[in-house]
N, C-alpha and C. Protein backbone atom coordinates (compact mmCIF):
# COMPACT_ATOMS: atom_id res chain seq x y z
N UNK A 1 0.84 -1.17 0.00
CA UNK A 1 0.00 0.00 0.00
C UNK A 1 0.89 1.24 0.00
N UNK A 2 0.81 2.08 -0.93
CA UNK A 2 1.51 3.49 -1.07
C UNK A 2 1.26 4.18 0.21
N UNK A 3 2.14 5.11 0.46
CA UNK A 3 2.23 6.21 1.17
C UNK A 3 1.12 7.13 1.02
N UNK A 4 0.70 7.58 2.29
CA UNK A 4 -1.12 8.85 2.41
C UNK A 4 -0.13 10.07 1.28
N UNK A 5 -0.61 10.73 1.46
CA UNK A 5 -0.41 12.38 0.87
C UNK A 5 -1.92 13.26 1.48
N UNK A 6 -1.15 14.68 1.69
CA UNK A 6 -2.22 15.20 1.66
C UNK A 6 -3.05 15.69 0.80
N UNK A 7 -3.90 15.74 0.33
CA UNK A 7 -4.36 16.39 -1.55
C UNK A 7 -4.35 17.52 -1.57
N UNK A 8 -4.60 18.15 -0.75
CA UNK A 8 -5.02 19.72 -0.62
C UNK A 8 -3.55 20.54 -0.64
N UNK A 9 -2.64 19.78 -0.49
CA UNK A 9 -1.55 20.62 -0.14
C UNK A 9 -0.62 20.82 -1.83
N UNK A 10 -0.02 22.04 -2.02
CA UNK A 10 0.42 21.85 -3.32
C UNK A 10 2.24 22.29 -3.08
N UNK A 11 2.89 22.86 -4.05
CA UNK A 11 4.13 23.41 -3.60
C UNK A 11 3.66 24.60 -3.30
N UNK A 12 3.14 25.75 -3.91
CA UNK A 12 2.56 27.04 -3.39
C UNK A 12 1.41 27.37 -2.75
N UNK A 13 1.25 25.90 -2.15
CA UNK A 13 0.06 26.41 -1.06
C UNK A 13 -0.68 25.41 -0.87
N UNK A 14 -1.83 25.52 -0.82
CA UNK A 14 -2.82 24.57 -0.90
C UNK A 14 -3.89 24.95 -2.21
N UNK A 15 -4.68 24.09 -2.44
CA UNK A 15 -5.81 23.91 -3.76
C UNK A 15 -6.96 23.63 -3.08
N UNK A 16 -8.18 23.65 -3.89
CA UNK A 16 -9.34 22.53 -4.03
C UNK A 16 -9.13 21.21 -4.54
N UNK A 17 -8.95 20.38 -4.63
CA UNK A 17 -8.74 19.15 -5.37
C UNK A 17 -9.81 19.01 -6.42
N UNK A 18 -8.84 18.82 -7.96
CA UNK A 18 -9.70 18.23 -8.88
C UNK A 18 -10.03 17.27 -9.15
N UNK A 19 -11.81 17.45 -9.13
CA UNK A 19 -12.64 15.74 -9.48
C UNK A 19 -13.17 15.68 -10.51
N UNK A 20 -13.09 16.43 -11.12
CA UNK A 20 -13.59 16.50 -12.40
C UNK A 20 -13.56 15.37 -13.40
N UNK A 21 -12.32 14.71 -13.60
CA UNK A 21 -12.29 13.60 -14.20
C UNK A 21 -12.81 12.65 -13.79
N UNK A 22 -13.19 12.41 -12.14
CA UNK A 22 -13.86 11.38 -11.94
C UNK A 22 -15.42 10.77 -12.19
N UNK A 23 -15.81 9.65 -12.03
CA UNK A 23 -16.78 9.23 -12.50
C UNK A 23 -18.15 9.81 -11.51
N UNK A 24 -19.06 10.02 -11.93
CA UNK A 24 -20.78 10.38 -11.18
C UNK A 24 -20.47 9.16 -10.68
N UNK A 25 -21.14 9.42 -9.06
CA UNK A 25 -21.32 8.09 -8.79
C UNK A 25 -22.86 8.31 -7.60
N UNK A 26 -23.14 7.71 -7.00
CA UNK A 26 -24.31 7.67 -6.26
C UNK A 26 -23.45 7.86 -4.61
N UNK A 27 -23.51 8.79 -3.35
CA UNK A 27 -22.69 8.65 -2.50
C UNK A 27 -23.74 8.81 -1.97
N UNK A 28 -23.46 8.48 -0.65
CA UNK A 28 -24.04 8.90 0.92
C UNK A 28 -22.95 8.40 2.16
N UNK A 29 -23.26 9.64 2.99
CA UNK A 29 -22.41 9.15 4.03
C UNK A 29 -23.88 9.81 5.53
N UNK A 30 -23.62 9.06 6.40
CA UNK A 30 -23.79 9.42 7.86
C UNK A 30 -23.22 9.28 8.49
N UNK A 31 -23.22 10.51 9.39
CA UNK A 31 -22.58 10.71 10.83
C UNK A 31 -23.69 10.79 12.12
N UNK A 32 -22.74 10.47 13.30
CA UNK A 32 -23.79 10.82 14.66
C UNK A 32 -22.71 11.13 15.39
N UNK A 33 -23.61 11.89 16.62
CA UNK A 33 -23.05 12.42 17.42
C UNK A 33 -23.91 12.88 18.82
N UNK A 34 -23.64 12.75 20.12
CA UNK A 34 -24.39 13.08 20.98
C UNK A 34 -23.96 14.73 22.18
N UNK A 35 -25.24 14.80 21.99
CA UNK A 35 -25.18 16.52 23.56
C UNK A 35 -25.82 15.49 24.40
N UNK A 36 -24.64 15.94 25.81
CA UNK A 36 -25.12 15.41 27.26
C UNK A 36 -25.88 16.34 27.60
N UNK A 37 -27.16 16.53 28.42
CA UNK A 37 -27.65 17.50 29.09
C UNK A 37 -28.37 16.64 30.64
N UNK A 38 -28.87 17.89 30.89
CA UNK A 38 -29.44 17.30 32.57
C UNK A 38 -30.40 16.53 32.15
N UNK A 39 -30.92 16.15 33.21
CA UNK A 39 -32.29 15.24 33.09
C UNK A 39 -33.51 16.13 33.37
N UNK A 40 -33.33 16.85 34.21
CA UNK A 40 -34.43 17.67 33.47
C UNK A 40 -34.42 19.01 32.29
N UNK A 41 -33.44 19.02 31.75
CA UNK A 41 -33.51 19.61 30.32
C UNK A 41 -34.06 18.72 29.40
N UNK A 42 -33.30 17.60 29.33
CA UNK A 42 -34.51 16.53 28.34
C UNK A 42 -35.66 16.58 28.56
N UNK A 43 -35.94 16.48 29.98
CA UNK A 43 -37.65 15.98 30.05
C UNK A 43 -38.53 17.32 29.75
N UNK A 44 -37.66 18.85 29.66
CA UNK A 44 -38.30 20.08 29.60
C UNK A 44 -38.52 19.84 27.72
N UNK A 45 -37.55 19.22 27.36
CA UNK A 45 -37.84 19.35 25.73
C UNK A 45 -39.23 17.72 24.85
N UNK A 46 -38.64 16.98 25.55
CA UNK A 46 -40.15 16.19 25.93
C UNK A 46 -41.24 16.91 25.74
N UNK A 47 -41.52 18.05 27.05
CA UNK A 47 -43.04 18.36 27.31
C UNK A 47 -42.90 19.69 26.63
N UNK A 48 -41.86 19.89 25.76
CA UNK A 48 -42.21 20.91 24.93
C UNK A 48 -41.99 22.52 25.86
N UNK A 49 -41.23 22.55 26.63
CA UNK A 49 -40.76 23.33 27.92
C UNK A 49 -40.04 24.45 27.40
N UNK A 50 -39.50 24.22 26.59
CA UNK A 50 -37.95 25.25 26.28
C UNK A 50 -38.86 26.43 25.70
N UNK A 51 -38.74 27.56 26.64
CA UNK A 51 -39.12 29.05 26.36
C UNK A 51 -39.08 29.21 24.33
N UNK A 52 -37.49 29.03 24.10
CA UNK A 52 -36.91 29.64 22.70
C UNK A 52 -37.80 28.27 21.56
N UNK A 53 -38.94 27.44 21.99
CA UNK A 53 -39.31 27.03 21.02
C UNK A 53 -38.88 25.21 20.36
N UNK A 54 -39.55 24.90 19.59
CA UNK A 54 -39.85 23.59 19.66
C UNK A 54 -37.96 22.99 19.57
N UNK A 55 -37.64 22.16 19.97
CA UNK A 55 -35.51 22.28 20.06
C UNK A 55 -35.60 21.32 18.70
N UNK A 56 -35.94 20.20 18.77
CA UNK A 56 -35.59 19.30 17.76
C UNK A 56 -35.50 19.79 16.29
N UNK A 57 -36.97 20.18 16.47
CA UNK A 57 -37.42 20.37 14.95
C UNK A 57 -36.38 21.92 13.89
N UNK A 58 -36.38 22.39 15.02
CA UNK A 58 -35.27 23.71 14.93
C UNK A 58 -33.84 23.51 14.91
N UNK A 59 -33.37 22.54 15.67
CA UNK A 59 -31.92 21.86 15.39
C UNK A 59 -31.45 20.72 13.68
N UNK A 60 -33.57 20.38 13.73
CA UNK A 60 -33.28 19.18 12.64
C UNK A 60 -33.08 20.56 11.57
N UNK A 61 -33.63 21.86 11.40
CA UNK A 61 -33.63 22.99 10.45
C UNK A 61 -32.27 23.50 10.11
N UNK A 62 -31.66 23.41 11.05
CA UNK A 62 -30.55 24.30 11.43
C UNK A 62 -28.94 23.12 10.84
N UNK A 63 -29.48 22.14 11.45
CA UNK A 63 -28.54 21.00 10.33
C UNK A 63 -28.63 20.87 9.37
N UNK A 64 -29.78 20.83 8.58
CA UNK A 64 -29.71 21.03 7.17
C UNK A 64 -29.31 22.09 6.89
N UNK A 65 -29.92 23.53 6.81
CA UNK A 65 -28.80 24.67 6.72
C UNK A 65 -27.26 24.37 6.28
N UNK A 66 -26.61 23.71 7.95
CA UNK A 66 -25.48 23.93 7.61
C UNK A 66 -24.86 22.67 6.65
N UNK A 67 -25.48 21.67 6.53
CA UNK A 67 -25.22 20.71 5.66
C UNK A 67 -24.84 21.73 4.04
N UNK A 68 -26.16 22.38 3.50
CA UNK A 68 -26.03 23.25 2.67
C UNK A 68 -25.02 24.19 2.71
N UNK A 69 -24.50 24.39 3.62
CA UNK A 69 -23.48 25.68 3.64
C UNK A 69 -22.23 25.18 3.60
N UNK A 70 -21.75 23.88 3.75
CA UNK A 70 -20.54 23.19 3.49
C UNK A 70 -19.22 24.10 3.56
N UNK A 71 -19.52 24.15 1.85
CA UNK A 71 -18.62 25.07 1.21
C UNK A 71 -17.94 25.93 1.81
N UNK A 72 -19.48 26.70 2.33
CA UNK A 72 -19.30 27.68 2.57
C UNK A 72 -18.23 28.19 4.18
N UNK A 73 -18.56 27.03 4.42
CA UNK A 73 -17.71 26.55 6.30
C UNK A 73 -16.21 26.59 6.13
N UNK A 74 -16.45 25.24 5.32
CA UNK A 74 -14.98 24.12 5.48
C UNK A 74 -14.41 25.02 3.94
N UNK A 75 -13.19 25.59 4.02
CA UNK A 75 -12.51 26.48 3.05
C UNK A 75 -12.39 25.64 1.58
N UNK A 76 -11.97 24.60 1.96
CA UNK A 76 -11.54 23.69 0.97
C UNK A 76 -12.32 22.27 0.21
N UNK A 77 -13.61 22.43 0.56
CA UNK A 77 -14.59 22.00 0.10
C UNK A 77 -15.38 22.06 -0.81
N UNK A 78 -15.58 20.85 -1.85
CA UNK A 78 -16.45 21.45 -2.95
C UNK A 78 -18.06 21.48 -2.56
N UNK A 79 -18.80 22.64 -3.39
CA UNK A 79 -20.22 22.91 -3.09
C UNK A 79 -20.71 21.68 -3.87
N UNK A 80 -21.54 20.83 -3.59
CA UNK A 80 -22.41 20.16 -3.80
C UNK A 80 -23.72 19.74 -4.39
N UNK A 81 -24.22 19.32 -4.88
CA UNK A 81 -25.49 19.16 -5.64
C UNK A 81 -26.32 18.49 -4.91
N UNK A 82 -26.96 18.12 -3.67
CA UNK A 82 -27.24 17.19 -2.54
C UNK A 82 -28.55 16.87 -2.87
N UNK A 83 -28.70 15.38 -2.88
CA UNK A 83 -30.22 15.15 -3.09
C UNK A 83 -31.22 15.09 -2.24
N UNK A 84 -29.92 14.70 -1.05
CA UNK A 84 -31.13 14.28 0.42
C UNK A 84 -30.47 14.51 1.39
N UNK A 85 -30.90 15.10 2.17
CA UNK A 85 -30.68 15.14 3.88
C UNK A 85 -31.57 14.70 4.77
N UNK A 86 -31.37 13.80 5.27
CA UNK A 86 -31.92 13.15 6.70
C UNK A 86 -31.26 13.71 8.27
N UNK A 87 -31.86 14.03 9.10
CA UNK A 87 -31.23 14.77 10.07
C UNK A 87 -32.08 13.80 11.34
N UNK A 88 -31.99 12.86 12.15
CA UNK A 88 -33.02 12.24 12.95
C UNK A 88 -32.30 12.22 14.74
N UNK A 89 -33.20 12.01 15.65
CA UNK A 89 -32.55 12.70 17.36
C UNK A 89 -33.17 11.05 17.53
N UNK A 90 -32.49 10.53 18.37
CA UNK A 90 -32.60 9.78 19.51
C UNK A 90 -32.87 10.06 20.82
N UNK A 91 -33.72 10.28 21.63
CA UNK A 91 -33.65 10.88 22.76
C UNK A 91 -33.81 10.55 23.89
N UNK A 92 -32.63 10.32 24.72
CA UNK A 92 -32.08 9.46 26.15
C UNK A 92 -33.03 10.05 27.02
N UNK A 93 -32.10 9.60 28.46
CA UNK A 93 -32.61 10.36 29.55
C UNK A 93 -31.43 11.46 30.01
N UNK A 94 -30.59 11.60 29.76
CA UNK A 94 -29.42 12.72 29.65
C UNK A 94 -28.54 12.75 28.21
N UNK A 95 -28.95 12.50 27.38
CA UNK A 95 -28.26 12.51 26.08
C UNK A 95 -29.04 13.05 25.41
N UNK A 96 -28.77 12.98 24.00
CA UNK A 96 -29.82 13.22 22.67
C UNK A 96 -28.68 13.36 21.58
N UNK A 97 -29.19 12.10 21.01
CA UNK A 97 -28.07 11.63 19.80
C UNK A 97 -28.28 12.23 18.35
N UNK A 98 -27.96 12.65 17.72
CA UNK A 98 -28.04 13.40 16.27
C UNK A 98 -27.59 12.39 15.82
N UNK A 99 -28.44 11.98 14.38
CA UNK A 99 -27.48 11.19 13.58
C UNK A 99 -28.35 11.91 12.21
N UNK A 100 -27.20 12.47 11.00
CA UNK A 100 -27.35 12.75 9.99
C UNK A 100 -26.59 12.20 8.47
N UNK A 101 -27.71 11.71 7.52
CA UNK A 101 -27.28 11.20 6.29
C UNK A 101 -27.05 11.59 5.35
N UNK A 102 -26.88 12.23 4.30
CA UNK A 102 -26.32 12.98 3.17
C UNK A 102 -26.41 12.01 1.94
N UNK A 103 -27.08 12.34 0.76
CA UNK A 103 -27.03 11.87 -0.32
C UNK A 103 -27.04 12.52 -1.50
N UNK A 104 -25.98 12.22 -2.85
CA UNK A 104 -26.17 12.96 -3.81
C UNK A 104 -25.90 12.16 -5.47
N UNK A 105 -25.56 12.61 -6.15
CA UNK A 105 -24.75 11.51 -7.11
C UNK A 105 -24.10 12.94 -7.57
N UNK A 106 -22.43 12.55 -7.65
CA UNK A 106 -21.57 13.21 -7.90
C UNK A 106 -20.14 12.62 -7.67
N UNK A 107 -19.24 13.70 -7.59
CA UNK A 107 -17.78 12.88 -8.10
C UNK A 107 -16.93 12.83 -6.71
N UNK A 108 -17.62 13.45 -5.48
CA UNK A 108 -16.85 13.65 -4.08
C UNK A 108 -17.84 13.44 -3.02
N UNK A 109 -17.00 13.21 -2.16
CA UNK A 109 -18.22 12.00 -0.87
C UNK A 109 -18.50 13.57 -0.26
N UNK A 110 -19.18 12.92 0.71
CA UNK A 110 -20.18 14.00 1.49
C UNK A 110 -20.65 13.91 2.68
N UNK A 111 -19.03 13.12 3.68
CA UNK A 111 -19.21 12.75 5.07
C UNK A 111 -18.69 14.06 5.58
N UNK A 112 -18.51 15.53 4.96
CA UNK A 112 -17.84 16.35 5.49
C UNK A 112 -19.29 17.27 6.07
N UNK A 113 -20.43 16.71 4.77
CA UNK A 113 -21.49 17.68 4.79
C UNK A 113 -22.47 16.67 6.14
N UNK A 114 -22.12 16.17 6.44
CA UNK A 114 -22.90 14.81 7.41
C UNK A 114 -22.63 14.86 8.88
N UNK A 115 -20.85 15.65 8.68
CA UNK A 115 -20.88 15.56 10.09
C UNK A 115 -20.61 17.16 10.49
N UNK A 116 -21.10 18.14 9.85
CA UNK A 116 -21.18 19.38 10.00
C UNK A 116 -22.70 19.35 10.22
N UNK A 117 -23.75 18.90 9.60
CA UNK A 117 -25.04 18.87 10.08
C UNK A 117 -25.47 17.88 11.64
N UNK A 118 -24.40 17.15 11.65
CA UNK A 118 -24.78 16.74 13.21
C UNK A 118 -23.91 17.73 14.05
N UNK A 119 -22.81 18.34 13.50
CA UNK A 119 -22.27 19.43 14.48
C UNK A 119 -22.95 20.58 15.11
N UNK A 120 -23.89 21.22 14.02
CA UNK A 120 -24.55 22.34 14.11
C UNK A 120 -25.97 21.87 14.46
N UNK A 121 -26.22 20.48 14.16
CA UNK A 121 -27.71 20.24 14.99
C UNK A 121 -27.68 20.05 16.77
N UNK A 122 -26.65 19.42 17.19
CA UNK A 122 -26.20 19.55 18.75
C UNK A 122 -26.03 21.04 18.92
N UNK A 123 -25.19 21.98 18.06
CA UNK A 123 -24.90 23.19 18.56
C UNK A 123 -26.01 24.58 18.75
N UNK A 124 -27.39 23.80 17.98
CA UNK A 124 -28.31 24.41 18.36
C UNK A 124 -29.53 23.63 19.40
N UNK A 125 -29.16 22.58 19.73
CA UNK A 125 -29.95 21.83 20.92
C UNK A 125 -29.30 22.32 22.02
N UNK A 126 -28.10 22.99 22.07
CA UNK A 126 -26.87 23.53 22.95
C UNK A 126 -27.73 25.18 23.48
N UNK A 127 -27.62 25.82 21.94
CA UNK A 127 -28.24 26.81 22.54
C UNK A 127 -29.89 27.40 22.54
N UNK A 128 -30.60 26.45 22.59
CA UNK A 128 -31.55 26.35 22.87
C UNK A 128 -32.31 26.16 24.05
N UNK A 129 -31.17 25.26 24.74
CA UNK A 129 -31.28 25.00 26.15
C UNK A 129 -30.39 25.47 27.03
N UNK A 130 -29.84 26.19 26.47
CA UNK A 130 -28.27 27.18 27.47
C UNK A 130 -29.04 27.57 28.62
N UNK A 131 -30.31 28.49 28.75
CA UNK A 131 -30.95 29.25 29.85
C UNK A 131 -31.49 27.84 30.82
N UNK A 132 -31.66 26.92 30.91
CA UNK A 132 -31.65 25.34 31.50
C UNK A 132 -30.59 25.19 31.87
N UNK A 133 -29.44 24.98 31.29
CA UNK A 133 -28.49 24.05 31.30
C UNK A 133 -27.29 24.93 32.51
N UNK A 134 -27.55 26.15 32.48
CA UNK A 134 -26.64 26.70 33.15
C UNK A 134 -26.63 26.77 34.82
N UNK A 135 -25.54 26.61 35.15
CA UNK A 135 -25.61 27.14 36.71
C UNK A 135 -25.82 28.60 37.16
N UNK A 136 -25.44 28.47 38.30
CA UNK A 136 -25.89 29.66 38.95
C UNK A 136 -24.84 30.93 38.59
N UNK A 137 -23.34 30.03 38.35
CA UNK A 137 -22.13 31.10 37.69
C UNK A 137 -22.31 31.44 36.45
N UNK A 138 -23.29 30.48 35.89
CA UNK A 138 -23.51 31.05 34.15
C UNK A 138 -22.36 29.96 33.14
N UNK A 139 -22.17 28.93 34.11
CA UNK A 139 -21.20 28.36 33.44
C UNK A 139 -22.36 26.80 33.38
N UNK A 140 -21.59 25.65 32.11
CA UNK A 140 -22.16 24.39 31.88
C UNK A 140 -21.73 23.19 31.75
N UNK A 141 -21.74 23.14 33.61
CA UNK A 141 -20.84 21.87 33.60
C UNK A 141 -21.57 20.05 33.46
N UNK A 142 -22.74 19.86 33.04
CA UNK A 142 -23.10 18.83 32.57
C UNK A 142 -23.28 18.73 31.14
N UNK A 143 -22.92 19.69 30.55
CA UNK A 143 -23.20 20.15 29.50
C UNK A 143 -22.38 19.86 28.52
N UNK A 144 -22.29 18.96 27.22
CA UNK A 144 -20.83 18.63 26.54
C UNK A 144 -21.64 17.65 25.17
N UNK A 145 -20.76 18.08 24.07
CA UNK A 145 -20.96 17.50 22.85
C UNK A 145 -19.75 16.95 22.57
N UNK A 146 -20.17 15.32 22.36
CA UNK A 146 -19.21 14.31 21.96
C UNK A 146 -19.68 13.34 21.12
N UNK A 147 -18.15 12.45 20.76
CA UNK A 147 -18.59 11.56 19.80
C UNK A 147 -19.28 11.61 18.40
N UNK A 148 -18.58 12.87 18.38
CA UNK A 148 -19.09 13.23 16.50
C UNK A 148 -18.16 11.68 15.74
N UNK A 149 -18.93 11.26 14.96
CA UNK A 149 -18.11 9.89 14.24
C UNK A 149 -18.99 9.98 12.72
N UNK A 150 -17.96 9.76 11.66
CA UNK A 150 -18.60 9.21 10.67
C UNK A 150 -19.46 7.42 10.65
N UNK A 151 -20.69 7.42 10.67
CA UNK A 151 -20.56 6.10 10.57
C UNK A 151 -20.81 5.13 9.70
N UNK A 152 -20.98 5.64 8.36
CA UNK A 152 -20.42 5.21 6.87
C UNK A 152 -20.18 5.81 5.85
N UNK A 153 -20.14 5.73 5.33
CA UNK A 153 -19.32 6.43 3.36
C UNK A 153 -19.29 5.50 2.17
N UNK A 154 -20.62 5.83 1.38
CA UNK A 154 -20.65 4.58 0.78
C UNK A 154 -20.94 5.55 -0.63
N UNK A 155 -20.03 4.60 -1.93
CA UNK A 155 -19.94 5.30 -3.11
C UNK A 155 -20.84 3.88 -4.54
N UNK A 156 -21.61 4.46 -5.13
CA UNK A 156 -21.68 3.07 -6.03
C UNK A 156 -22.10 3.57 -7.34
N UNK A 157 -20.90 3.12 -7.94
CA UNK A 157 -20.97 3.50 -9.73
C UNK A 157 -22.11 2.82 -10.45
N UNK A 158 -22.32 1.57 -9.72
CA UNK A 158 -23.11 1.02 -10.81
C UNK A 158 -24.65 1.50 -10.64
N UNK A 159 -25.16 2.16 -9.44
CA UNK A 159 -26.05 2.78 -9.37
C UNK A 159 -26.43 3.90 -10.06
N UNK A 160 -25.53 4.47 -10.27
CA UNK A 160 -25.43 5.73 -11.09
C UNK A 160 -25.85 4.97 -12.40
N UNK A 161 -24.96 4.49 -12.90
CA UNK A 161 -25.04 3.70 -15.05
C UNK A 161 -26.39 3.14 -14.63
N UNK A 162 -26.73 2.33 -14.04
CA UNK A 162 -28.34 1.81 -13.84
C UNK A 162 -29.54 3.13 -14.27
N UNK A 163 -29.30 4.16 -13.24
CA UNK A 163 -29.96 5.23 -13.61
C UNK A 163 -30.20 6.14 -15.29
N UNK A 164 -29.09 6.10 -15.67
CA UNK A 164 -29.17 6.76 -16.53
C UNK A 164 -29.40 5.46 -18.36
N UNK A 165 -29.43 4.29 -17.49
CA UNK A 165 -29.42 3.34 -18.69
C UNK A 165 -30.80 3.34 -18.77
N UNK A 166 -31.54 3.65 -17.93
CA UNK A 166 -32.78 3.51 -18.25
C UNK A 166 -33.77 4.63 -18.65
């Protein structure tokens, strides 16, 4: 097996990497990731509690957003043609798991756009519930987003030629 390289890196700097030559293909990737919160911050978003408004449905908004904004985030990223976003919460008794899917057919995967929409869907379940979550110093110490993970990346050419053969 050859030696990694970085792609992005050039002699005068860094690039976008060209995909151009590569083949359409059918991709999707998902990521997850979980916000710890108290137990009764969950159960306030349960009964629909949180002053600033419904959390999920506004975090599931707010991940897609930034799914769409990719590009616009990560410097070195190509903008995308995205067919589908799935954004879905699991919801513990002190957790609440984000897990988001990404699908498109094109020439570059799209676990970058997958795990930026579970980043920014915790980071608005974060501040949605900040006025909850805080102590009395204004500080949030049960409070923590972890375990952002890709948890697949899947590319298939022949899905693509299927499509268009017919």
């Amino acid at each position: 097996m050859g030696e990694k390289e970085f792609t992005h890196l050039t002699e005068t700097g860094v690039h976008m990497v060209e995909v151009g030559e590569k083949p359409q293909q059918r991709r999707t990737a998902k990521a997850s990731g979980k916000i710890h919160l108290q137990k009764k911050t969950i159960d306030m978003i349960k009964n629909a509690e949180i002053k600033k408004g419904n959390v999920l449905t506004t975090a599931q908004i707010a991940g897609i957003q930034a799914v769409k904004k990719t590009s616009d985030i990560i410097p070195l990223c190509h903008p995308l043609n995205l067919s589908g976003i799935e954004i879905e919460f699991d919801v513990g008794e002190t957790e609440i798991t984000a897990t988001c899917e990404c699908r498109l057919t094109g020439q570059t995967g799209v676990e970058m756009e997958a795990i930026t929409g579970v980043s920014v869907a915790l980071l608005t379940i974060w501040d949605m519930t900040k006025a909850v979550e805080k102590d009395k110093n204004g500080q949030y110490p049960d409070t923590k987003i972890s375990d952002i993970v890709v948890l697949k990346k899947e590319k298939n050419l022949k899905t693509h030629q299927m499509l268009y053969e017919k």
